[in-house]
N, C-alpha and C. Protein backbone atom coordinates (compact mmCIF):
# COMPACT_ATOMS: atom_id res chain seq x y z
N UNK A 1 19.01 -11.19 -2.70
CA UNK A 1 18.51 -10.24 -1.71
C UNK A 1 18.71 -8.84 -2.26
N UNK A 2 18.05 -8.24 -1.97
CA UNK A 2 17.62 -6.79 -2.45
C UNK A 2 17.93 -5.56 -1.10
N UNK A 3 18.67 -4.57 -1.97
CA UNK A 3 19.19 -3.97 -0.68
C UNK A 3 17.65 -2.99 -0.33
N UNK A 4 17.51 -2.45 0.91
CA UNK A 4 16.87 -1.26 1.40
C UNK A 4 17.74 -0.34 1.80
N UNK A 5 17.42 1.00 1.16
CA UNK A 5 18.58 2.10 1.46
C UNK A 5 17.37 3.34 2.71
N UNK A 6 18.62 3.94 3.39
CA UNK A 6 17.58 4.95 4.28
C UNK A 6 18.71 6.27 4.65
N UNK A 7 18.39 6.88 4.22
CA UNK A 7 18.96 8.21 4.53
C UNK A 7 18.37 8.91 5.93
N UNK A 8 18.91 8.35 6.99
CA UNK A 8 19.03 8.62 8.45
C UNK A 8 19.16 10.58 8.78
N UNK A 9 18.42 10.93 9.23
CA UNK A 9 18.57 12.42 9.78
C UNK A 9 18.46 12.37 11.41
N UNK A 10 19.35 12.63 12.37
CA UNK A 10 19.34 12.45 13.90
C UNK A 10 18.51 14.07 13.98
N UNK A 11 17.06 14.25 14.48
CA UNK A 11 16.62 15.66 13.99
C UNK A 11 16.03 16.06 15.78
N UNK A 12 15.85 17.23 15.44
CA UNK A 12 15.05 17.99 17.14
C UNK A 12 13.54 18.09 16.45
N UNK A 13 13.51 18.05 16.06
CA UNK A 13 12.13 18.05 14.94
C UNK A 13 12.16 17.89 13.83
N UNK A 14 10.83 17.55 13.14
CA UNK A 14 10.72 17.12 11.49
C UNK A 14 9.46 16.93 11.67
N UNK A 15 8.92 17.62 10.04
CA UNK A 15 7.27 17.45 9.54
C UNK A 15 7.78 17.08 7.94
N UNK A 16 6.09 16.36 8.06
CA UNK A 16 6.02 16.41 6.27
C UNK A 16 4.56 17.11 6.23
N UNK A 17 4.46 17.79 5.03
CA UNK A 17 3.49 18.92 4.89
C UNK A 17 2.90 18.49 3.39
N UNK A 18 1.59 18.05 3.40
CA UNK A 18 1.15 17.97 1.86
C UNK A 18 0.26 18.71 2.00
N UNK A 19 -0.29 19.65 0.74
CA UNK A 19 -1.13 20.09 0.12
C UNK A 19 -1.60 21.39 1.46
N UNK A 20 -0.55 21.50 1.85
CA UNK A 20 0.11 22.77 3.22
C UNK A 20 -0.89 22.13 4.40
N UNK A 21 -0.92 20.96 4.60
CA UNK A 21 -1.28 20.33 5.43
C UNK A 21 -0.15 19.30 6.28
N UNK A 22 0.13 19.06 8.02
CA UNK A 22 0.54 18.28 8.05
C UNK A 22 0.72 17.23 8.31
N UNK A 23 1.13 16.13 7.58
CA UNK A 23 1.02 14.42 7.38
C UNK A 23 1.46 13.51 8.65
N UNK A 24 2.75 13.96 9.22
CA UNK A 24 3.23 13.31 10.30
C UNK A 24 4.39 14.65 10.51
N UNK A 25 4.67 14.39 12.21
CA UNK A 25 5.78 15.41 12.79
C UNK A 25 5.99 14.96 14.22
N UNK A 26 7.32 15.06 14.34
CA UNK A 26 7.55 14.53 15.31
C UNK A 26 9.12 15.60 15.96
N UNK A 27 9.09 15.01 17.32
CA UNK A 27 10.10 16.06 17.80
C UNK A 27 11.63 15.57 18.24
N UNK A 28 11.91 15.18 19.22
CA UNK A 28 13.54 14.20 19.18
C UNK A 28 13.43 13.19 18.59
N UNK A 29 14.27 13.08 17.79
CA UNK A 29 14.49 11.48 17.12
C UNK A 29 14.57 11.57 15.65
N UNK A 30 14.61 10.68 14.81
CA UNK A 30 14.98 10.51 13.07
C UNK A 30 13.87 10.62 12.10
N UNK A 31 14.81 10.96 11.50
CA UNK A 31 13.92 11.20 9.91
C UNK A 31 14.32 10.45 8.55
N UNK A 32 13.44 9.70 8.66
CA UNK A 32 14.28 8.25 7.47
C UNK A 32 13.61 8.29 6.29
N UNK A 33 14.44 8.86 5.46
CA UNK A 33 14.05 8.76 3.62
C UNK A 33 14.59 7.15 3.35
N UNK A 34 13.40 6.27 2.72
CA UNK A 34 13.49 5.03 2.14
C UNK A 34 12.88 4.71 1.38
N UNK A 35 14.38 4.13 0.52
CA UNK A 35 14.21 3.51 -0.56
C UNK A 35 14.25 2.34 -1.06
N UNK A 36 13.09 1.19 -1.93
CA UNK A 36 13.25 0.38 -1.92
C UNK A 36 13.80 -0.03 -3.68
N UNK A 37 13.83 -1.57 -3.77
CA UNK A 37 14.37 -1.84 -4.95
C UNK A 37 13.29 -2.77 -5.15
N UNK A 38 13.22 -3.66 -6.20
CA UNK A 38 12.01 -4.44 -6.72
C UNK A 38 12.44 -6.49 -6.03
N UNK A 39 13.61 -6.34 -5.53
CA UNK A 39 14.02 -7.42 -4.76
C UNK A 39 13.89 -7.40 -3.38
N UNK A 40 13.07 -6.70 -2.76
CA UNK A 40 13.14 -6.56 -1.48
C UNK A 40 12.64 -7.90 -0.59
N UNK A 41 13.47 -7.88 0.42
CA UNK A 41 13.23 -9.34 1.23
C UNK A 41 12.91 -8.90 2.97
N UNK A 42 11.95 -9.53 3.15
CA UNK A 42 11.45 -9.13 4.58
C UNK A 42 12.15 -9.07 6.08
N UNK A 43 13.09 -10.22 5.74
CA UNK A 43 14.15 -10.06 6.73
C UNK A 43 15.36 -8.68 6.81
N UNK A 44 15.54 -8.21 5.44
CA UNK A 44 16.14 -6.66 4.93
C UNK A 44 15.28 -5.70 5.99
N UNK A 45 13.81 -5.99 6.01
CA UNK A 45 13.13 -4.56 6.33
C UNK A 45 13.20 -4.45 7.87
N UNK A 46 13.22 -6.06 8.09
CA UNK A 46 13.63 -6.27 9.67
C UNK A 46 14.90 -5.95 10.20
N UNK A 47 16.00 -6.36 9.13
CA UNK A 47 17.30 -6.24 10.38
C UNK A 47 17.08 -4.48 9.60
N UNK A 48 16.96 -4.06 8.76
CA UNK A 48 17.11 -2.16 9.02
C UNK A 48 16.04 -1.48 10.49
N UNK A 49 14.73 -2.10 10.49
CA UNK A 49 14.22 -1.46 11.66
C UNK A 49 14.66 -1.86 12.94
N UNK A 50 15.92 -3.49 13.43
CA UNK A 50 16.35 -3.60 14.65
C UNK A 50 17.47 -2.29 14.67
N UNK A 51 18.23 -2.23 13.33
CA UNK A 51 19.42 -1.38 13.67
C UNK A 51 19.20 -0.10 13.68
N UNK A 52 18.25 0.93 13.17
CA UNK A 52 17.45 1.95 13.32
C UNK A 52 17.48 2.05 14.67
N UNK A 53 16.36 1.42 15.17
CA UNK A 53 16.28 1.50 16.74
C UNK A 53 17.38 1.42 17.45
N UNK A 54 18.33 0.64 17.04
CA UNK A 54 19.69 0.37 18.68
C UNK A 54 21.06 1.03 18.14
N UNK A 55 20.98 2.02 16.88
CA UNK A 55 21.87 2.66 16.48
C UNK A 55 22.14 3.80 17.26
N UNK A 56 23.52 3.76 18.14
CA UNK A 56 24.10 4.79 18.89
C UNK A 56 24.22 5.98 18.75
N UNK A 57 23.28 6.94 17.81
CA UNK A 57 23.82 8.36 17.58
C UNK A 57 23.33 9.57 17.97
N UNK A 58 22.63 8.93 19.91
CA UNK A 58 22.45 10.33 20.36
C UNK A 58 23.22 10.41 21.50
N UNK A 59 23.23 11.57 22.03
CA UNK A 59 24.44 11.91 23.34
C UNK A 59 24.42 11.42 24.28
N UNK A 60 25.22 11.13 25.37
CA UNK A 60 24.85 10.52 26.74
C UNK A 60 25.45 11.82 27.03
N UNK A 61 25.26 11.72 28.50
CA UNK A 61 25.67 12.95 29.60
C UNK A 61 27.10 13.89 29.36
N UNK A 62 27.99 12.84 28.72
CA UNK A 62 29.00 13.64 28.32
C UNK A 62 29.17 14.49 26.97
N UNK A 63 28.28 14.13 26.20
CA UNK A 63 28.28 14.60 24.73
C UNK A 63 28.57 13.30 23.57
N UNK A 64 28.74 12.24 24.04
CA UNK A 64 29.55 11.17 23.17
C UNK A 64 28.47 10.51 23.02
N UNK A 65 28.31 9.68 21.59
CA UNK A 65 27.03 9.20 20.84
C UNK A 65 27.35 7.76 21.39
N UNK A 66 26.16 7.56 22.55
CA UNK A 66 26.24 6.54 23.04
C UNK A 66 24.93 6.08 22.89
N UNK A 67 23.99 6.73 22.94
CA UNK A 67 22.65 6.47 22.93
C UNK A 67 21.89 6.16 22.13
N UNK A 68 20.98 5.04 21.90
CA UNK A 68 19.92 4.45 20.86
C UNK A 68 18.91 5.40 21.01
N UNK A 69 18.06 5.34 19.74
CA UNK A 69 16.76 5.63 19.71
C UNK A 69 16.17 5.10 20.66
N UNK A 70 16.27 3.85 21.14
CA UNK A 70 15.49 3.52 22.35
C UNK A 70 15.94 3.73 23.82
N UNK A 71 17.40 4.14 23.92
CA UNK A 71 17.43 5.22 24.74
C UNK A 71 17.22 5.70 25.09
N UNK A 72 16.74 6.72 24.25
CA UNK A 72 16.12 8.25 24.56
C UNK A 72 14.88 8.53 24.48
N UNK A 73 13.82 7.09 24.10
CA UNK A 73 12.50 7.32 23.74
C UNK A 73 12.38 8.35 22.60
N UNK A 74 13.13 8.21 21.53
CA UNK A 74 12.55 9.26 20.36
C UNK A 74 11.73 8.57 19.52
N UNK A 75 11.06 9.02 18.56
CA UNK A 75 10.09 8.87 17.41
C UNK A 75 10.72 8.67 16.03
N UNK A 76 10.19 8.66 15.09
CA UNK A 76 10.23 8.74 13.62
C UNK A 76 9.73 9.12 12.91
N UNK A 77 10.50 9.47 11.65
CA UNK A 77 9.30 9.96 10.67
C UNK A 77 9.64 9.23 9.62
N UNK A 78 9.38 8.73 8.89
CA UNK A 78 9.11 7.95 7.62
C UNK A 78 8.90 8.27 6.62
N UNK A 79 9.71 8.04 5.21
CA UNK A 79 9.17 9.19 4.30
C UNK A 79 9.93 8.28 3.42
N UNK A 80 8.78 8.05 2.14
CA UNK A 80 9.24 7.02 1.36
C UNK A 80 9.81 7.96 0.18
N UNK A 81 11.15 7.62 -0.54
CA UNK A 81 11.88 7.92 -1.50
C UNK A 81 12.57 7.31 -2.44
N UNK A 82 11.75 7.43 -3.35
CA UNK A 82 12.20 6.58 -4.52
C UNK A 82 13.53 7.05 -5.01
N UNK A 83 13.63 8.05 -5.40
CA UNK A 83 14.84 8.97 -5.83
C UNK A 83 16.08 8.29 -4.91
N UNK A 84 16.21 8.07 -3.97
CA UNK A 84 17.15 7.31 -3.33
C UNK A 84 18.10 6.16 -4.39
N UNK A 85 17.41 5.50 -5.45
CA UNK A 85 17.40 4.60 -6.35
C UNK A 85 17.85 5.60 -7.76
N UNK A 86 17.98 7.01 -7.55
CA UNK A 86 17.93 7.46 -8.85
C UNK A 86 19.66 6.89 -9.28
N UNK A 87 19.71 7.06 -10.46
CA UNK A 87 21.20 6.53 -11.43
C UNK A 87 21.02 7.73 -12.01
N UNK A 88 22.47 8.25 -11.61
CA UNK A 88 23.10 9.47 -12.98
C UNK A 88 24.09 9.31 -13.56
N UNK A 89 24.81 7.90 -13.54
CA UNK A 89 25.85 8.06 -14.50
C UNK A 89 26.15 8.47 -16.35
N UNK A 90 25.05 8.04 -16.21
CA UNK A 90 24.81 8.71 -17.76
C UNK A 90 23.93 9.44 -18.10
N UNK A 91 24.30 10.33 -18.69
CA UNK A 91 22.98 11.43 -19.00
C UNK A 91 22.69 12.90 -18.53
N UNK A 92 21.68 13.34 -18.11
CA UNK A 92 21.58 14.46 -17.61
C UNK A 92 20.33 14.54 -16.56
N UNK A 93 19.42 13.14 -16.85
CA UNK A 93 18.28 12.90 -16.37
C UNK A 93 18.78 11.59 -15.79
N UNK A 94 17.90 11.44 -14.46
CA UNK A 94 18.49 10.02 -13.65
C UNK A 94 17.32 9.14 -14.30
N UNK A 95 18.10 8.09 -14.11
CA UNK A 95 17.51 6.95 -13.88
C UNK A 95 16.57 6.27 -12.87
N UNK A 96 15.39 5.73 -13.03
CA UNK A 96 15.00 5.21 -11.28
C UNK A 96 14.85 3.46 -11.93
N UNK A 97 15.38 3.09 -12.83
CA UNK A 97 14.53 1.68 -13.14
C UNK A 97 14.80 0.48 -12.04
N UNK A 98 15.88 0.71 -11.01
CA UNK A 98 16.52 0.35 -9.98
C UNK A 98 15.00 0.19 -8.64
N UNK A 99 15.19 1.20 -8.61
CA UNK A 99 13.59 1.66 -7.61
C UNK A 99 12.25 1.04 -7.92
N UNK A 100 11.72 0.39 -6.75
CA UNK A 100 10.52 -0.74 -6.70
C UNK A 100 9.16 0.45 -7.35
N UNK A 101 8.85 -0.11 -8.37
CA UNK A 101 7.80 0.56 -8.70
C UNK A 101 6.03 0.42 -7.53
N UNK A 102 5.26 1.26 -7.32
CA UNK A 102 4.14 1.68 -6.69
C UNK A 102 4.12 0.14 -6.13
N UNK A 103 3.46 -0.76 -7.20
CA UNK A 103 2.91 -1.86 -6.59
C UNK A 103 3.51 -2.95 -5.86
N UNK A 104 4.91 -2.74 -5.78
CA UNK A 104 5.89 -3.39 -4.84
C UNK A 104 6.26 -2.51 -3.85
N UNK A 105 6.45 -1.46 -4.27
CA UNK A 105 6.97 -0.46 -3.07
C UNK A 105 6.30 -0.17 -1.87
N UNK A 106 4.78 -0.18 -2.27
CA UNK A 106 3.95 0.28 -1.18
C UNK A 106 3.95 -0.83 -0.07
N UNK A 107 3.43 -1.96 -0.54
CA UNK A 107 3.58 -3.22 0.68
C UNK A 107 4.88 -3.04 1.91
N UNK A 108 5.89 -2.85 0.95
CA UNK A 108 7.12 -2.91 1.59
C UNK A 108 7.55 -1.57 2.50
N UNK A 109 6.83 -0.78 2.16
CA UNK A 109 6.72 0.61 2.93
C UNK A 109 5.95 0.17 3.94
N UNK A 110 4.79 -0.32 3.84
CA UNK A 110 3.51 0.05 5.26
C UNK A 110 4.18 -1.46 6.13
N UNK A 111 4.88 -2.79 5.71
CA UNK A 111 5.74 -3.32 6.00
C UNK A 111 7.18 -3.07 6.96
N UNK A 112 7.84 -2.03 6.41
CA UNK A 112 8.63 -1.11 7.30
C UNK A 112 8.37 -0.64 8.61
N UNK A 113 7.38 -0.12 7.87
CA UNK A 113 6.50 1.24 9.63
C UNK A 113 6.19 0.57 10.65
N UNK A 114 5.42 -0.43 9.81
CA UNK A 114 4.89 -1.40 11.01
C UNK A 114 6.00 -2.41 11.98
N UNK A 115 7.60 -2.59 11.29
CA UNK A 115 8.30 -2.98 11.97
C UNK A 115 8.61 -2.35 12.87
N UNK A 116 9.03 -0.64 12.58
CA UNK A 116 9.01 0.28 13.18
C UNK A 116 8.37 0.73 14.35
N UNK A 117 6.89 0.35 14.16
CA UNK A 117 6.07 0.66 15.07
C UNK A 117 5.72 -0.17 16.47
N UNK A 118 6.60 -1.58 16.05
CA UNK A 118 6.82 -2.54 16.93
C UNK A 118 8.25 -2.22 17.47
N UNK A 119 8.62 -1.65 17.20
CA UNK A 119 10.10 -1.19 18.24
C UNK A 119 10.38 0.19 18.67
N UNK A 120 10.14 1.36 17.76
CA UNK A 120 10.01 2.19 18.46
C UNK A 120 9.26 3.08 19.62
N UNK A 121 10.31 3.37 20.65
CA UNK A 121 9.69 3.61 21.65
C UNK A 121 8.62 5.25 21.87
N UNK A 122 8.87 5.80 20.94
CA UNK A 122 8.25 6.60 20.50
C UNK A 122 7.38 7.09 19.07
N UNK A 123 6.58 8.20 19.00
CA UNK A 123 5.96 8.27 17.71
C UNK A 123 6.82 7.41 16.26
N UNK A 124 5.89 6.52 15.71
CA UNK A 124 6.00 6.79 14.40
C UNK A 124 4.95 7.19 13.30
N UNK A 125 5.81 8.45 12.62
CA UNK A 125 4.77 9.17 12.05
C UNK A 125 5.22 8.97 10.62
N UNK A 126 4.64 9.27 9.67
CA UNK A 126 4.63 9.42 8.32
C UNK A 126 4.53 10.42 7.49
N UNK A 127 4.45 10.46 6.08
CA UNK A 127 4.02 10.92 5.10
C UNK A 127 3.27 10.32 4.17
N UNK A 128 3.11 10.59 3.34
CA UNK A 128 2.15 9.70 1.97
C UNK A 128 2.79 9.10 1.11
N UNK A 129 2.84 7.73 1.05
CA UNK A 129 3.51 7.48 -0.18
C UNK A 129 2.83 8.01 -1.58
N UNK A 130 3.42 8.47 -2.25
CA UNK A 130 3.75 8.95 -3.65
C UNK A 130 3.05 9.90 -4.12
N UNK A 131 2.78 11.03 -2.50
CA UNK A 131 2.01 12.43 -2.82
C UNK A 131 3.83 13.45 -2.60
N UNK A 132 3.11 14.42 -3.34
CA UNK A 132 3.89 15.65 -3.37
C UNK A 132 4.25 16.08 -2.06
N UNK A 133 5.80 16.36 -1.46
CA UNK A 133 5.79 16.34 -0.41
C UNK A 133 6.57 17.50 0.46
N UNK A 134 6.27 18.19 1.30
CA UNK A 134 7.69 19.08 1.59
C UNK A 134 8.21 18.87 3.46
N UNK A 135 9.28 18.43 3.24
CA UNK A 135 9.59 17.56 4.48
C UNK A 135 10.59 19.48 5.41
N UNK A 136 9.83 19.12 6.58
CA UNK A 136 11.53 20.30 7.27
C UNK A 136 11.78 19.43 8.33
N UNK A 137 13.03 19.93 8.61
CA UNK A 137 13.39 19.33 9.94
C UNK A 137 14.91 20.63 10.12
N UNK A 138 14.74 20.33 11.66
CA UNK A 138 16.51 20.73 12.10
C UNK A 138 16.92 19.58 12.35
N UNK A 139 18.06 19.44 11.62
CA UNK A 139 19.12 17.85 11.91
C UNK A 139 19.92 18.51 13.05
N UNK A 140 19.91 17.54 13.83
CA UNK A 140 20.54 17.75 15.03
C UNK A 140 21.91 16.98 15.03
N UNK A 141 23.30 18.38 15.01
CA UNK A 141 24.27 17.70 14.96
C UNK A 141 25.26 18.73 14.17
N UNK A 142 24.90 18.52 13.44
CA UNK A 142 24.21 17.71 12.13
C UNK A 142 24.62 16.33 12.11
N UNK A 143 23.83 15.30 12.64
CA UNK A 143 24.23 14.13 11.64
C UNK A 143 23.02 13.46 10.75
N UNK A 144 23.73 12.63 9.88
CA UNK A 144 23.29 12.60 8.56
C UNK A 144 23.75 10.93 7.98
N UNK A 145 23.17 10.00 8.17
CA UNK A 145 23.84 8.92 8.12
C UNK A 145 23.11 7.95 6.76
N UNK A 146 23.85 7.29 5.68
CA UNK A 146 23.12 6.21 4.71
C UNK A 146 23.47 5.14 5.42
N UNK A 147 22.36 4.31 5.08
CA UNK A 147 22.23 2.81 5.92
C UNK A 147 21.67 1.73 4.72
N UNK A 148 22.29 0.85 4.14
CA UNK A 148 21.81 -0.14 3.12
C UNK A 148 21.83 -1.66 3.40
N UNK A 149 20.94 -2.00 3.07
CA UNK A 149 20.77 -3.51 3.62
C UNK A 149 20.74 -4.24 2.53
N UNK A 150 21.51 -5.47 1.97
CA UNK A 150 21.33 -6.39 0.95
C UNK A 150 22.40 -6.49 0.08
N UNK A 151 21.85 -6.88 -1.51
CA UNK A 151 23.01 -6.96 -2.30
C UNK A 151 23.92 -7.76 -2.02
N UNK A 152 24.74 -7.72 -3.08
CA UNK A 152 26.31 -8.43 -2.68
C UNK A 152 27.02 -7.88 -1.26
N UNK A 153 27.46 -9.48 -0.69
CA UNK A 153 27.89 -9.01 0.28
C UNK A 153 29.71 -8.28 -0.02
């Protein structure tokens, strides 16, 4: 089994902007950089989009992170990242040979969303896979969470 990694942003907003155009944007809710590997397994893409959704890290009435994405009815944004996979232990230049190249990656991306799009209770929006990209957001919190699925247990 092949892990899926996602660099979680809890945001008040987030866009992705190509070619100063924008791709997807959305307003309460996350911003997930993902990365895949060339072992990826479908049940991986599933249990990351159940725990995405029912992961506790927005406020309830008191301030304490009680609340799911489906909680609160927030959205997503999606934003595929290979670099997630980069290796720098040696060198000066990373490595990506780890990271699912185009013709594996993409399936497993529009694969994702669409899990996504079956559970979240709000927008899911995107970006382009493997266009030039410039993402903003305010992280709200700040929190900032990695989430990996697979591999050795």
């Amino acid at each position: 089994m092949g892990p899926v990694r996602v660099v979680l942003q809890r945001v008040s907003r987030a866009s992705v902007h190509i070619d100063g155009e924008v791709s997807g944007a959305i307003d309460r809710g996350l911003l997930l950089l993902v990365g895949f590997t060339r072992e990826e397994e479908e049940s991986d893409l599933e249990w990351m989009a159940d725990k995405l959704v029912g992961l506790r890290i927005f406020a309830d009435q008191d301030g304490k992170m009680n609340r799911s994405l489906a909680d609160v009815g927030g959205g997503v944004l999606v934003v595929s990242q290979f670099t997630l996979y980069g290796d720098t232990r040696k060198g000066r230049r990373p490595s990506f040979v780890k990271a699912a190249p185009p013709d594996t990656a993409v399936p497993l991306y529009e694969r994702f969303v669409s899990f996504l799009e079956d559970r979240v209770p709000g927008p899911v929006e995107t970006g382009e896979f493997g266009a030039m990209m410039n993402v903003e957001l305010v992280n709200d919190g700040p929190v900032t969470l990695i989430l990996e699925r697979g591999g050795a247990p």
